[in-house]
PDB file of N, CA and C in Angstrom:
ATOM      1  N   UNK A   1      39.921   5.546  11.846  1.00  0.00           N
ATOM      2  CA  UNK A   1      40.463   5.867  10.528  1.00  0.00           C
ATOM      3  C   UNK A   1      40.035   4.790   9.543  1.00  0.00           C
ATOM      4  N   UNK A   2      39.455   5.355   8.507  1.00  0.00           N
ATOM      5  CA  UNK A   2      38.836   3.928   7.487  1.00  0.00           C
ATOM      6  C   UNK A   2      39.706   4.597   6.238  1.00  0.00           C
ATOM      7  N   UNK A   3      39.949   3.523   5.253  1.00  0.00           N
ATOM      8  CA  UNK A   3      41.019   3.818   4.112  1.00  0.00           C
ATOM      9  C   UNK A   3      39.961   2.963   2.727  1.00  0.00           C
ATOM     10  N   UNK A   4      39.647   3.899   1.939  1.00  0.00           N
ATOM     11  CA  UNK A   4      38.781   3.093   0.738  1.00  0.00           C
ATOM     12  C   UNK A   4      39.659   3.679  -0.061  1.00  0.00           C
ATOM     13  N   UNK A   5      39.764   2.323  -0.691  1.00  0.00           N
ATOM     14  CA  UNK A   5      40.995   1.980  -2.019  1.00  0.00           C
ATOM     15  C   UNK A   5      39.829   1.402  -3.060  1.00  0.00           C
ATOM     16  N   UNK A   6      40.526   1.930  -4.506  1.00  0.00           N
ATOM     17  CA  UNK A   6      39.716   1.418  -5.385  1.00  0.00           C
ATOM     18  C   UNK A   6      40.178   1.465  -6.856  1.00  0.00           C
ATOM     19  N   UNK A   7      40.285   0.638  -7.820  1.00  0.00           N
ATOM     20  CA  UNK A   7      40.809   0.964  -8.930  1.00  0.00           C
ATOM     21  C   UNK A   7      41.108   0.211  -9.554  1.00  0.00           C
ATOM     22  N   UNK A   8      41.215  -1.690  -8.705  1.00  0.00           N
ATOM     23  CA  UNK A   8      41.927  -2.327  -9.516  1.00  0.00           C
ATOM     24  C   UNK A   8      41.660  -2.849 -10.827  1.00  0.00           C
ATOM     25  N   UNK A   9      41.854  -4.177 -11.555  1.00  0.00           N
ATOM     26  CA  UNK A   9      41.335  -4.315 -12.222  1.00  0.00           C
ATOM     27  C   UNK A   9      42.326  -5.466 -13.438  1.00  0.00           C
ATOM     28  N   UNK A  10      41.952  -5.728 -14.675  1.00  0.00           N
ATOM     29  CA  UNK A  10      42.786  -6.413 -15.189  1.00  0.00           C
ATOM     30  C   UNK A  10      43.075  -5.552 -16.586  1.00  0.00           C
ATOM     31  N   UNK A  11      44.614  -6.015 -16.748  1.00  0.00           N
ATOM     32  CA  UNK A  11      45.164  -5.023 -17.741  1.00  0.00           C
ATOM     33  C   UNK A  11      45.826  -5.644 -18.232  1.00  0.00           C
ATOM     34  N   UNK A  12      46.389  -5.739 -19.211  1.00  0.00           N
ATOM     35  CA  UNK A  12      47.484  -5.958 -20.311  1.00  0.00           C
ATOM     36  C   UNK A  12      48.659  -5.722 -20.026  1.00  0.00           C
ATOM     37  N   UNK A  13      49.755  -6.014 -20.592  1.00  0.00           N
ATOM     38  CA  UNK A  13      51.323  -6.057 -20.417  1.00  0.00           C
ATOM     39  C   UNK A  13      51.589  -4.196 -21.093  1.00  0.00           C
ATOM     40  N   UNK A  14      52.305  -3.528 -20.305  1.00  0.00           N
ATOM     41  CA  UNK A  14      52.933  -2.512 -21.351  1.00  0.00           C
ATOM     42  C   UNK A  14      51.471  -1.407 -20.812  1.00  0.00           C
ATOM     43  N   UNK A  15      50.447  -2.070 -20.058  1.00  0.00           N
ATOM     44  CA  UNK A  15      49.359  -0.589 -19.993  1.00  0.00           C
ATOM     45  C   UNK A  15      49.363  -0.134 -18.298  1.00  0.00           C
ATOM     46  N   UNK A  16      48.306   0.473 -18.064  1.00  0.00           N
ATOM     47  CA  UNK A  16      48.278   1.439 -17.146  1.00  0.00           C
ATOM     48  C   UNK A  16      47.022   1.046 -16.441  1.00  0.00           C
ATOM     49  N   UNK A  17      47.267   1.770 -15.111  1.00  0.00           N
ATOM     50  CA  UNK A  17      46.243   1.501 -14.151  1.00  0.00           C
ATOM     51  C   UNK A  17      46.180   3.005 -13.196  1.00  0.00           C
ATOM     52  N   UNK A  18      45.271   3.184 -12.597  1.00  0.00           N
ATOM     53  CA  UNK A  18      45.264   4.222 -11.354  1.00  0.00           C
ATOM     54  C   UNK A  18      44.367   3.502  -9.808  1.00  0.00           C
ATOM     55  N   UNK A  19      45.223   3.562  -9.053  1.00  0.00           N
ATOM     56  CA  UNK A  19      44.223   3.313  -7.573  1.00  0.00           C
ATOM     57  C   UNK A  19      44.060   4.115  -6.794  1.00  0.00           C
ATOM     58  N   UNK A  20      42.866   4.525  -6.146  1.00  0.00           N
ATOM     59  CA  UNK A  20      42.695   5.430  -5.667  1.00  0.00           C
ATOM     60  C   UNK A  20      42.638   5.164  -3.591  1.00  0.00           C
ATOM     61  N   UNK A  21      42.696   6.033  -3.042  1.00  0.00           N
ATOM     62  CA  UNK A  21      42.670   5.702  -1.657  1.00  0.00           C
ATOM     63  C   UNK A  21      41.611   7.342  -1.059  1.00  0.00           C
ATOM     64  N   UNK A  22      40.955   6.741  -0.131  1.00  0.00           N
ATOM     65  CA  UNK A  22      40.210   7.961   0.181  1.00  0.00           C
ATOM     66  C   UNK A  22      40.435   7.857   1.725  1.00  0.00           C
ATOM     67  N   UNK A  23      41.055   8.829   2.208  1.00  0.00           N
ATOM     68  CA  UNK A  23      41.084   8.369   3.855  1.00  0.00           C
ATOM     69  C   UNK A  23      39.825   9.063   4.324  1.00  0.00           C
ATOM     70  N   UNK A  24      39.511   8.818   5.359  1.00  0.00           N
ATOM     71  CA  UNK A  24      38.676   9.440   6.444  1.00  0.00           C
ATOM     72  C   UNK A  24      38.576  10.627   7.131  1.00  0.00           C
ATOM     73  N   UNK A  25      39.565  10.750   7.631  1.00  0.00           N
ATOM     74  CA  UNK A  25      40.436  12.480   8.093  1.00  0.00           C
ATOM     75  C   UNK A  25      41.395  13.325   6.800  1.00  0.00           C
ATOM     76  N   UNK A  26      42.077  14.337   7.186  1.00  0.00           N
ATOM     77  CA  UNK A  26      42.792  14.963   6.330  1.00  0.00           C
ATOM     78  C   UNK A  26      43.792  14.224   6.763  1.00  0.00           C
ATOM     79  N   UNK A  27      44.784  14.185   4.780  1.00  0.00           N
ATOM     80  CA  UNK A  27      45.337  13.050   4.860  1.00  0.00           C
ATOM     81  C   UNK A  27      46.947  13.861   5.539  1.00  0.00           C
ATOM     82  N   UNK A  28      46.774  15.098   6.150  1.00  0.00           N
ATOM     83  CA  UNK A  28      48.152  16.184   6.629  1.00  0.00           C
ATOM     84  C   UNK A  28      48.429  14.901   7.927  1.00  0.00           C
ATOM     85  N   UNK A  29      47.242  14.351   8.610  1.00  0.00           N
ATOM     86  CA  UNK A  29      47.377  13.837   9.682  1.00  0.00           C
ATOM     87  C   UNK A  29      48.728  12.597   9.820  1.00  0.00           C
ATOM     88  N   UNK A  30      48.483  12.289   8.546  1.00  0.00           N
ATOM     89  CA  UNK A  30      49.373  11.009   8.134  1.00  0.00           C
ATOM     90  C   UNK A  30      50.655  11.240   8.598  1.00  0.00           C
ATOM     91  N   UNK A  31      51.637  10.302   8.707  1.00  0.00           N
ATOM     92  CA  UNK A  31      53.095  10.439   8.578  1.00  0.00           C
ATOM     93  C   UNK A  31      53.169   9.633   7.402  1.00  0.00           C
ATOM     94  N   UNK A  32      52.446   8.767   7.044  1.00  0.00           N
ATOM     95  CA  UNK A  32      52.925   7.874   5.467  1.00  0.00           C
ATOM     96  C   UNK A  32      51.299   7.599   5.394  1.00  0.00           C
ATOM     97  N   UNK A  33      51.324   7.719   3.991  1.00  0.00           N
ATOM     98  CA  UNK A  33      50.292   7.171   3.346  1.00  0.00           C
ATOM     99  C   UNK A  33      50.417   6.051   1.649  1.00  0.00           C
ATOM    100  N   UNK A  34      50.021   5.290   1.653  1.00  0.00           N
ATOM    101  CA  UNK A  34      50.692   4.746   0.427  1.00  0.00           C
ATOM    102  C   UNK A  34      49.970   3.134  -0.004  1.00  0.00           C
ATOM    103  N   UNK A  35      51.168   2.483  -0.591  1.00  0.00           N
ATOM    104  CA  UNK A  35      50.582   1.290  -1.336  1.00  0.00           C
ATOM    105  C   UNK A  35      51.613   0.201  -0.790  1.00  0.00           C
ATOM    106  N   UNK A  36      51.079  -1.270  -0.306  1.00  0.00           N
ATOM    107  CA  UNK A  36      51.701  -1.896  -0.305  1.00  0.00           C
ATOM    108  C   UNK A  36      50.817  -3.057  -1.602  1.00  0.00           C
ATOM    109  N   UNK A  37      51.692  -3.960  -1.703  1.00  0.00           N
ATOM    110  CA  UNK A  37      51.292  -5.094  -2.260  1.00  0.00           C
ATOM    111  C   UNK A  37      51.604  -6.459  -1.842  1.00  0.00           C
ATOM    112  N   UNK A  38      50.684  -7.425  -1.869  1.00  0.00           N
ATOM    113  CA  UNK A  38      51.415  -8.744  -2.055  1.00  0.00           C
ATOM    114  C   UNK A  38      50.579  -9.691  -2.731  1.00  0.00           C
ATOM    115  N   UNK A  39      51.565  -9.982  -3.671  1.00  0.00           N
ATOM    116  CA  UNK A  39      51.589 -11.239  -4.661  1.00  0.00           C
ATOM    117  C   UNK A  39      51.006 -13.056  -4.287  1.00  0.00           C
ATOM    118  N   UNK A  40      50.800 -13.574  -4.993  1.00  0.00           N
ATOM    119  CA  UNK A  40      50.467 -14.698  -4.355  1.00  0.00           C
ATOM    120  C   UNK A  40      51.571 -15.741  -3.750  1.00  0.00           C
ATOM    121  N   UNK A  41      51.411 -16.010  -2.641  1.00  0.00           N
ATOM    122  CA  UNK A  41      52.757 -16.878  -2.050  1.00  0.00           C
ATOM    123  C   UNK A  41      53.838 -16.221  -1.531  1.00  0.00           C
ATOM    124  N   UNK A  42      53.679 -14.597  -1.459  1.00  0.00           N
ATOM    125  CA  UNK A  42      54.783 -13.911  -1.303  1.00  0.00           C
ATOM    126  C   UNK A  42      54.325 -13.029  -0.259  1.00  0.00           C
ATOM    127  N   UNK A  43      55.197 -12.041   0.542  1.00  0.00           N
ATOM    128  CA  UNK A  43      54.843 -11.276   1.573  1.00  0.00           C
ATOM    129  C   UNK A  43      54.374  -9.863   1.072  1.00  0.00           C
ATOM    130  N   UNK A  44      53.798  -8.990   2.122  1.00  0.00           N
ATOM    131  CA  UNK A  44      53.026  -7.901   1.819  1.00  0.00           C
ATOM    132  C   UNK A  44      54.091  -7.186   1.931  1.00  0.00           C
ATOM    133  N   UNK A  45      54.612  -6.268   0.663  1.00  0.00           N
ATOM    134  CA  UNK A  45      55.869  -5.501   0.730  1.00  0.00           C
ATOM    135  C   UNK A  45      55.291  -3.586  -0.076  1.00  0.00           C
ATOM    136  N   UNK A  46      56.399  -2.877   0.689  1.00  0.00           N
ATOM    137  CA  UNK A  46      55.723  -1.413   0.108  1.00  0.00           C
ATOM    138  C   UNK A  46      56.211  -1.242  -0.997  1.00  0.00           C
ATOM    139  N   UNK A  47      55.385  -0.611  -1.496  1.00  0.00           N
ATOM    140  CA  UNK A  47      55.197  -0.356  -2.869  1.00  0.00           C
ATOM    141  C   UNK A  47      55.750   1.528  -3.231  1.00  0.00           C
ATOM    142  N   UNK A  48      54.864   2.420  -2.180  1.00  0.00           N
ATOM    143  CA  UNK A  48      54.991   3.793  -2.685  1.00  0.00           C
ATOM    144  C   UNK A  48      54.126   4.234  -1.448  1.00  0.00           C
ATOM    145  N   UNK A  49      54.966   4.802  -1.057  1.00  0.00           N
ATOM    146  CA  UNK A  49      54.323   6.555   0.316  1.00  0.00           C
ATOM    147  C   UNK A  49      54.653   7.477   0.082  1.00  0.00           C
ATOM    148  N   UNK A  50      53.198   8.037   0.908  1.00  0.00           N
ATOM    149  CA  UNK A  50      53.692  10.045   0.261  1.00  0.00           C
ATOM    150  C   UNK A  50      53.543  10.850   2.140  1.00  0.00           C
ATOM    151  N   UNK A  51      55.032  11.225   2.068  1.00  0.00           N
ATOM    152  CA  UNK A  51      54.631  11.422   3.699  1.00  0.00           C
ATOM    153  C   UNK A  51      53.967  12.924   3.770  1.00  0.00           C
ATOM    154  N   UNK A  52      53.792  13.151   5.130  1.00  0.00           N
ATOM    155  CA  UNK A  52      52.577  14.552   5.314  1.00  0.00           C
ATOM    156  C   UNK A  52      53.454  15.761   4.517  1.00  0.00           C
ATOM    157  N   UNK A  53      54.441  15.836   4.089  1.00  0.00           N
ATOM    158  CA  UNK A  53      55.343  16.958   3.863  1.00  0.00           C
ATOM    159  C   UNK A  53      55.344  16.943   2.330  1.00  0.00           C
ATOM    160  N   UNK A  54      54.916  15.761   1.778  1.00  0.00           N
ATOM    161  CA  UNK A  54      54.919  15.648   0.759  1.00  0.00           C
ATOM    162  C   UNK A  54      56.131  14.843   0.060  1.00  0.00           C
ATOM    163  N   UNK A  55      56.726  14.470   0.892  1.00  0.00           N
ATOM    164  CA  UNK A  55      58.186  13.580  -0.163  1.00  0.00           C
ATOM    165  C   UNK A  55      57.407  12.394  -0.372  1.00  0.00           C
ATOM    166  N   UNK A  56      58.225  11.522  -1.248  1.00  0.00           N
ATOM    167  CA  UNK A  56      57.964  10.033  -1.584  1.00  0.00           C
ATOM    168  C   UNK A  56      59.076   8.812  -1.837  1.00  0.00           C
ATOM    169  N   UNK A  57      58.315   7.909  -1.514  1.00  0.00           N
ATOM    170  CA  UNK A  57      59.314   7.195  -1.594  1.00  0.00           C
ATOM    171  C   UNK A  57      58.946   5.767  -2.642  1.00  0.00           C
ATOM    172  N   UNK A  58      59.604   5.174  -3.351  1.00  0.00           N
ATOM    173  CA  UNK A  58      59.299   4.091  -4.444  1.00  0.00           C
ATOM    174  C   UNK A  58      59.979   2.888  -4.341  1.00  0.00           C
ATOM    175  N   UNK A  59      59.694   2.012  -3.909  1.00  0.00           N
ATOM    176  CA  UNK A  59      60.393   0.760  -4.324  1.00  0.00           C
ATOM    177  C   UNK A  59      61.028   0.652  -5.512  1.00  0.00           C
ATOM    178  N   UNK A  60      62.293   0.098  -5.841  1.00  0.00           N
ATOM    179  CA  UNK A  60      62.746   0.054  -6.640  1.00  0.00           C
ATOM    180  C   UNK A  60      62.443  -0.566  -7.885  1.00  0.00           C
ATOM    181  N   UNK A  61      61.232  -1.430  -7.653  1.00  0.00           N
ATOM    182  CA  UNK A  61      61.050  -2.409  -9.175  1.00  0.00           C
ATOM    183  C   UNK A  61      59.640  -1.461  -9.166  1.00  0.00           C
ATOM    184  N   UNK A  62      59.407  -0.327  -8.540  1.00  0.00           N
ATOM    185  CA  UNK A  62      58.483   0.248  -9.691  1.00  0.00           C
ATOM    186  C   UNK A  62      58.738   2.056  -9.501  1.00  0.00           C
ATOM    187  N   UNK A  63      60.446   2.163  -9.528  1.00  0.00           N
ATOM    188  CA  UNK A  63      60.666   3.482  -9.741  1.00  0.00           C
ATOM    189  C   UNK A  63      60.743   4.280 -11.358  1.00  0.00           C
ATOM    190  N   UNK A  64      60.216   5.038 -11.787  1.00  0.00           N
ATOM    191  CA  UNK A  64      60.167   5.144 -13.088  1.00  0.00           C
ATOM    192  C   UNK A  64      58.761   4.972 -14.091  1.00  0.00           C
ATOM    193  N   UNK A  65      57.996   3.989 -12.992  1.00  0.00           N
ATOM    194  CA  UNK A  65      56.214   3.070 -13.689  1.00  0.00           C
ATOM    195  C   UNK A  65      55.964   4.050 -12.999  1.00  0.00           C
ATOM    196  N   UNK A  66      55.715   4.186 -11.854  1.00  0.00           N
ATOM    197  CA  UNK A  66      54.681   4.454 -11.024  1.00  0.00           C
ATOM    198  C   UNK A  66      55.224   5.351 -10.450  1.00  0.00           C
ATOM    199  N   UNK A  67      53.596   6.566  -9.942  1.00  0.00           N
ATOM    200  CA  UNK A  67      53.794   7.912  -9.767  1.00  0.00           C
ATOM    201  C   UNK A  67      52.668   7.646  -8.041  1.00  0.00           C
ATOM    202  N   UNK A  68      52.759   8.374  -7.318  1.00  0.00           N
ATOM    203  CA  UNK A  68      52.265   8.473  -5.981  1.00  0.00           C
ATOM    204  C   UNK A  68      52.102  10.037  -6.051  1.00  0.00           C
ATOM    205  N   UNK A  69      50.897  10.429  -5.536  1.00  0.00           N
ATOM    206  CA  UNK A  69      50.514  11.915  -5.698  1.00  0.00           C
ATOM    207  C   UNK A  69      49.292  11.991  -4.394  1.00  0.00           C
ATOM    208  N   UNK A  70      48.521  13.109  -4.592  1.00  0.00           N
ATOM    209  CA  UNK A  70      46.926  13.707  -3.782  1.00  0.00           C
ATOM    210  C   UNK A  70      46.711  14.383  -3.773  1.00  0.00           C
ATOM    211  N   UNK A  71      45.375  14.494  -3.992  1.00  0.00           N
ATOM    212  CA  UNK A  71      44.600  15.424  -4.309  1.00  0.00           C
ATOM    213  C   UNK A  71      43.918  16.247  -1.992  1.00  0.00           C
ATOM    214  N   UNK A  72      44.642  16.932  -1.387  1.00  0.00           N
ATOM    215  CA  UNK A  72      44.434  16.841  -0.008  1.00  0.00           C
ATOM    216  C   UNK A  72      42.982  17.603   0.643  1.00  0.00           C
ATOM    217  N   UNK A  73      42.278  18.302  -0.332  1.00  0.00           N
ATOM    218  CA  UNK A  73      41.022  18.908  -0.361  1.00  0.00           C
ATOM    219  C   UNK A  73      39.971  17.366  -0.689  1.00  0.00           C
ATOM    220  N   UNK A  74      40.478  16.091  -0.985  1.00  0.00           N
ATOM    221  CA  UNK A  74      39.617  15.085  -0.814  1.00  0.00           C
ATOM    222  C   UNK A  74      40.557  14.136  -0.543  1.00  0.00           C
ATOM    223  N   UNK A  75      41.198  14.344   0.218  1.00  0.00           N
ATOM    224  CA  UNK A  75      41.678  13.139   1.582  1.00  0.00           C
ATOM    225  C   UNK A  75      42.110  12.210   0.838  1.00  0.00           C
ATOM    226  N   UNK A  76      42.456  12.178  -0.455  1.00  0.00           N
ATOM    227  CA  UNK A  76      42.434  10.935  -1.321  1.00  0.00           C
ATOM    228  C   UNK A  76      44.474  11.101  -2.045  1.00  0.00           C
ATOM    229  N   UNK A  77      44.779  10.129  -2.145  1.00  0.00           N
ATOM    230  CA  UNK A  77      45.817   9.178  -2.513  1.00  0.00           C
ATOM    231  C   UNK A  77      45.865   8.540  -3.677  1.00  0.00           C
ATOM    232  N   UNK A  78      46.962   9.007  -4.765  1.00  0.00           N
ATOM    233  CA  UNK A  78      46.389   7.940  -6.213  1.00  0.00           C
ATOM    234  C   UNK A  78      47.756   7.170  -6.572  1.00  0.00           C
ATOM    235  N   UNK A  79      47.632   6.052  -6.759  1.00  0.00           N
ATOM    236  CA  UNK A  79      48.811   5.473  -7.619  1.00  0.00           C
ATOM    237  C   UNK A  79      48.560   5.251  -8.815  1.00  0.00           C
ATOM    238  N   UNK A  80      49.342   6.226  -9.801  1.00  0.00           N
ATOM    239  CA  UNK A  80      49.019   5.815 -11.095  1.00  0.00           C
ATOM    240  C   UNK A  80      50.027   4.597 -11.652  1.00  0.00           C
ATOM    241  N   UNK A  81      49.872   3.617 -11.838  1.00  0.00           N
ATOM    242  CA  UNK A  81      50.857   2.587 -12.300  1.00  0.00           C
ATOM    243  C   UNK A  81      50.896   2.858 -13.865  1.00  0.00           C
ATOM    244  N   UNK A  82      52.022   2.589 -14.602  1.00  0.00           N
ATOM    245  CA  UNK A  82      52.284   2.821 -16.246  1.00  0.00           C
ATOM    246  C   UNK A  82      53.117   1.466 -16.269  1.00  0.00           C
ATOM    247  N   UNK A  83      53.069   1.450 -17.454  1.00  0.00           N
ATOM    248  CA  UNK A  83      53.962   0.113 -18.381  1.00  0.00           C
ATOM    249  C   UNK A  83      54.094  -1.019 -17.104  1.00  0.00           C
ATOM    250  N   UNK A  84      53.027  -1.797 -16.992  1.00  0.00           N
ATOM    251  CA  UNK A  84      52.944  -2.717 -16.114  1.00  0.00           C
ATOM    252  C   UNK A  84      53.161  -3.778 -16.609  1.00  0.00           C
ATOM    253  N   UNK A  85      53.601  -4.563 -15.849  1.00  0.00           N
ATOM    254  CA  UNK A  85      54.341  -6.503 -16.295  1.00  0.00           C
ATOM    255  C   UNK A  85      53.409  -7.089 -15.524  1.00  0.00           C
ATOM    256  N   UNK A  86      54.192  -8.401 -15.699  1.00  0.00           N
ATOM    257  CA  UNK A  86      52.909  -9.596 -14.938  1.00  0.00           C
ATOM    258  C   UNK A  86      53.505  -9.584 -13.412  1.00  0.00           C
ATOM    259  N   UNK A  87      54.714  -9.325 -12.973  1.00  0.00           N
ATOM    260  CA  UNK A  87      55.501  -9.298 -11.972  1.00  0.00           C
ATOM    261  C   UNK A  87      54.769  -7.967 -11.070  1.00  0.00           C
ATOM    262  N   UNK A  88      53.781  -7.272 -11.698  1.00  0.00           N
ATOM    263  CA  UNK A  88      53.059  -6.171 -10.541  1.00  0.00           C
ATOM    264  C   UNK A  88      51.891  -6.823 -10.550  1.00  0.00           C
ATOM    265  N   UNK A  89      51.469  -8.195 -10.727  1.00  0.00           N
ATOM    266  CA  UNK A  89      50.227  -8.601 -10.357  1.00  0.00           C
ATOM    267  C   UNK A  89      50.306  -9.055  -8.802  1.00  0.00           C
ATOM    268  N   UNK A  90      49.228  -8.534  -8.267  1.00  0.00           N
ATOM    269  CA  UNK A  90      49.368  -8.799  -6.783  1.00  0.00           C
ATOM    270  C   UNK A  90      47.921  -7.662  -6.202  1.00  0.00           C
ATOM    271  N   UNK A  91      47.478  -8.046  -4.574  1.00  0.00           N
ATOM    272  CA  UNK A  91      46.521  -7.369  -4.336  1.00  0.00           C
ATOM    273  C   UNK A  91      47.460  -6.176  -3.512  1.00  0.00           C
ATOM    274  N   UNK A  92      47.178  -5.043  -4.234  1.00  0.00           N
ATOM    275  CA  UNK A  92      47.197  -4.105  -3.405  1.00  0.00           C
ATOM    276  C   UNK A  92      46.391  -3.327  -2.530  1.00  0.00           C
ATOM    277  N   UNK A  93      46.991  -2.894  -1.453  1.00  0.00           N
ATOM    278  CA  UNK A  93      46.623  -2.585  -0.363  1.00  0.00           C
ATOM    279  C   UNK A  93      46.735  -1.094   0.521  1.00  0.00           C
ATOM    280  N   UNK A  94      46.151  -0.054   0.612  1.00  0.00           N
ATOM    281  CA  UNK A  94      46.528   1.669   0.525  1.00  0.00           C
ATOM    282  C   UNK A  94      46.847   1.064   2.284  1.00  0.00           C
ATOM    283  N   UNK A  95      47.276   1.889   2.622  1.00  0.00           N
ATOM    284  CA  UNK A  95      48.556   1.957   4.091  1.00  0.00           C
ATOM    285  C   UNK A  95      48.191   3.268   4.434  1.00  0.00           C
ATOM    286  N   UNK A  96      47.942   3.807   5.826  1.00  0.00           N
ATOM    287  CA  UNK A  96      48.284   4.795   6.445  1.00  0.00           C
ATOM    288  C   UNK A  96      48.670   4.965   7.694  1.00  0.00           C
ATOM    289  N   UNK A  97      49.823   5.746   8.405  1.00  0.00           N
ATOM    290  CA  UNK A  97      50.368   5.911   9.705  1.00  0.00           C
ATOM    291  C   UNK A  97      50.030   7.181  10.226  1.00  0.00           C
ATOM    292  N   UNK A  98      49.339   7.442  11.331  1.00  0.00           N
ATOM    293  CA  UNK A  98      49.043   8.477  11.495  1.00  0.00           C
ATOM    294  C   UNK A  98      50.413   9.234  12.505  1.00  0.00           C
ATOM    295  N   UNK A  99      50.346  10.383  12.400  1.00  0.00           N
ATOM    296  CA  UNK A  99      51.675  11.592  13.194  1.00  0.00           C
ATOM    297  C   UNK A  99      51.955  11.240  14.349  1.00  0.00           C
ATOM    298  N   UNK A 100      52.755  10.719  14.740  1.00  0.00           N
ATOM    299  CA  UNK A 100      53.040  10.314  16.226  1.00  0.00           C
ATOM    300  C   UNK A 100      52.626   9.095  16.328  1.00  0.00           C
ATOM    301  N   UNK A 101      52.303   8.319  15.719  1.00  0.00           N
ATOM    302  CA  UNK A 101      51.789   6.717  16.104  1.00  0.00           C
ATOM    303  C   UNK A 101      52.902   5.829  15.067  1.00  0.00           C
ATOM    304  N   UNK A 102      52.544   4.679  15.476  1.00  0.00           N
ATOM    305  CA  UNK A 102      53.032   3.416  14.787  1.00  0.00           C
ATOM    306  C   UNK A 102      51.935   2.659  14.206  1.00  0.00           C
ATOM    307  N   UNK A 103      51.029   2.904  14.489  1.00  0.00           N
ATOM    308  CA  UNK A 103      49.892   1.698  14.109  1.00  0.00           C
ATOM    309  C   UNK A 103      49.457   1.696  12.952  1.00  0.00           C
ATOM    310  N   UNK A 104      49.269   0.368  11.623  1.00  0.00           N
ATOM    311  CA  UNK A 104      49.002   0.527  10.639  1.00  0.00           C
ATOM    312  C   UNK A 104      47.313   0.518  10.195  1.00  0.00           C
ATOM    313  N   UNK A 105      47.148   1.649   9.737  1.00  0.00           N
ATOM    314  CA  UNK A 105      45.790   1.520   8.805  1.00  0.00           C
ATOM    315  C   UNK A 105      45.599   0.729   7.920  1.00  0.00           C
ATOM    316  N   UNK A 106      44.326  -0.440   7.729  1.00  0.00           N
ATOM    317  CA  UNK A 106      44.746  -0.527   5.699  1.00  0.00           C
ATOM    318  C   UNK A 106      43.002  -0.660   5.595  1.00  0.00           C
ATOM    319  N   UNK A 107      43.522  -0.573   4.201  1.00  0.00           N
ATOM    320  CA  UNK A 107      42.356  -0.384   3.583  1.00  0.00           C
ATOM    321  C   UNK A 107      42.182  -2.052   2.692  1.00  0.00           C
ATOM    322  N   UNK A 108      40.855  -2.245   2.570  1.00  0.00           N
ATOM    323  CA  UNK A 108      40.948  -3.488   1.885  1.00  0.00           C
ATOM    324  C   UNK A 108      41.567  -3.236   0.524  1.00  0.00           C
ATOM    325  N   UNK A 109      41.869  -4.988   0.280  1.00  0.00           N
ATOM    326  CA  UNK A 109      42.655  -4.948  -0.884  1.00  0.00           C
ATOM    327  C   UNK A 109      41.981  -4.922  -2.530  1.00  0.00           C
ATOM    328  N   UNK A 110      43.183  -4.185  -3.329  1.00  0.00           N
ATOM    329  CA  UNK A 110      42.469  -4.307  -4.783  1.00  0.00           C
ATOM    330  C   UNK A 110      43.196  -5.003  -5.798  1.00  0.00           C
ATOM    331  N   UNK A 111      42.851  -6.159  -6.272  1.00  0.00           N
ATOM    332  CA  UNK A 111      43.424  -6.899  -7.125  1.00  0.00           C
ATOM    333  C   UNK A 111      43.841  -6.123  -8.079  1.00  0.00           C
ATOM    334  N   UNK A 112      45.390  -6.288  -8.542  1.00  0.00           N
ATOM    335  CA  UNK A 112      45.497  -5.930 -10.238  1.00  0.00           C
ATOM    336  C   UNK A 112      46.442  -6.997 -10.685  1.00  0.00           C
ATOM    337  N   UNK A 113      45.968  -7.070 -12.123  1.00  0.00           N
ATOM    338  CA  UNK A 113      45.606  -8.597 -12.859  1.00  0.00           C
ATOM    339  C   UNK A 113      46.711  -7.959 -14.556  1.00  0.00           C
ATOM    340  N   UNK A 114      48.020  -8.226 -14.217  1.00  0.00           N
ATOM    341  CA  UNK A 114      48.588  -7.764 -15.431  1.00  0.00           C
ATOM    342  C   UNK A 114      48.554  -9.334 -16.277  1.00  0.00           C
ATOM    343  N   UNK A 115      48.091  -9.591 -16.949  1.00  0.00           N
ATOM    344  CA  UNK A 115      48.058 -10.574 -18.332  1.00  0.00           C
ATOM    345  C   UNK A 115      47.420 -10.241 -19.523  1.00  0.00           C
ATOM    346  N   UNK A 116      47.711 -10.926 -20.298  1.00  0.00           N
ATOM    347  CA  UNK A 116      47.319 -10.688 -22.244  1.00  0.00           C
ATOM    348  C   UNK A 116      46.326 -12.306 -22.145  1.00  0.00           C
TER     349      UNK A 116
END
């Protein structure tokens, strides 16, 4: 299973971002697919999963910013982030668990760079 993430980038206070994740297989296979992040000095914590059924789930300091969706005809995963602070700067990282397993996928990480 290979996971290509892509999107990051540097942005401004108050703007927007999208990351994208492209899995390898169809992403039905998944039991979670999603975003973690971690910040500098701090631990790798989840961010947003979209399980095979389609529910989701959001961390609380970015329920309301950020939307978790897919497109499943291209295996792909998007986090659109909105009204971003400096407190979502951190490398994120797309996550996947496949149906019946425990074992984590990741995909390399994509910096996003909230400053003015």
């Amino acid at each position: 299973v290979q996971l290509q993430a892509c999107g990051g980038g540097l942005v401004q206070p108050g703007g927007s971002l999208r990351l994208s994740c492209v899995a390898s297989r169809n992403i039905f296979g998944f039991k979670t697919l999603g975003w973690y992040r971690q910040a500098p000095g701090s631990e790798r914590v989840l961010v947003a999963h979209i399980t095979a059924s389609g529910l989701t789930y959001y961390a609380d300091s970015v329920k309301g910013r950020f939307t978790i969706s897919r497109e499943t005809d291209k295996n792909t995963v998007y986090l659109q982030m909105n009204n971003l602070n400096s407190e979502d700067t951190a490398v994120y990282y797309c996550n996947g668990v496949l149906l019946g397993r425990s074992y984590n996928h990741w995909g390399k990480g994509s910096l996003v760079t909230v400053s003015s």
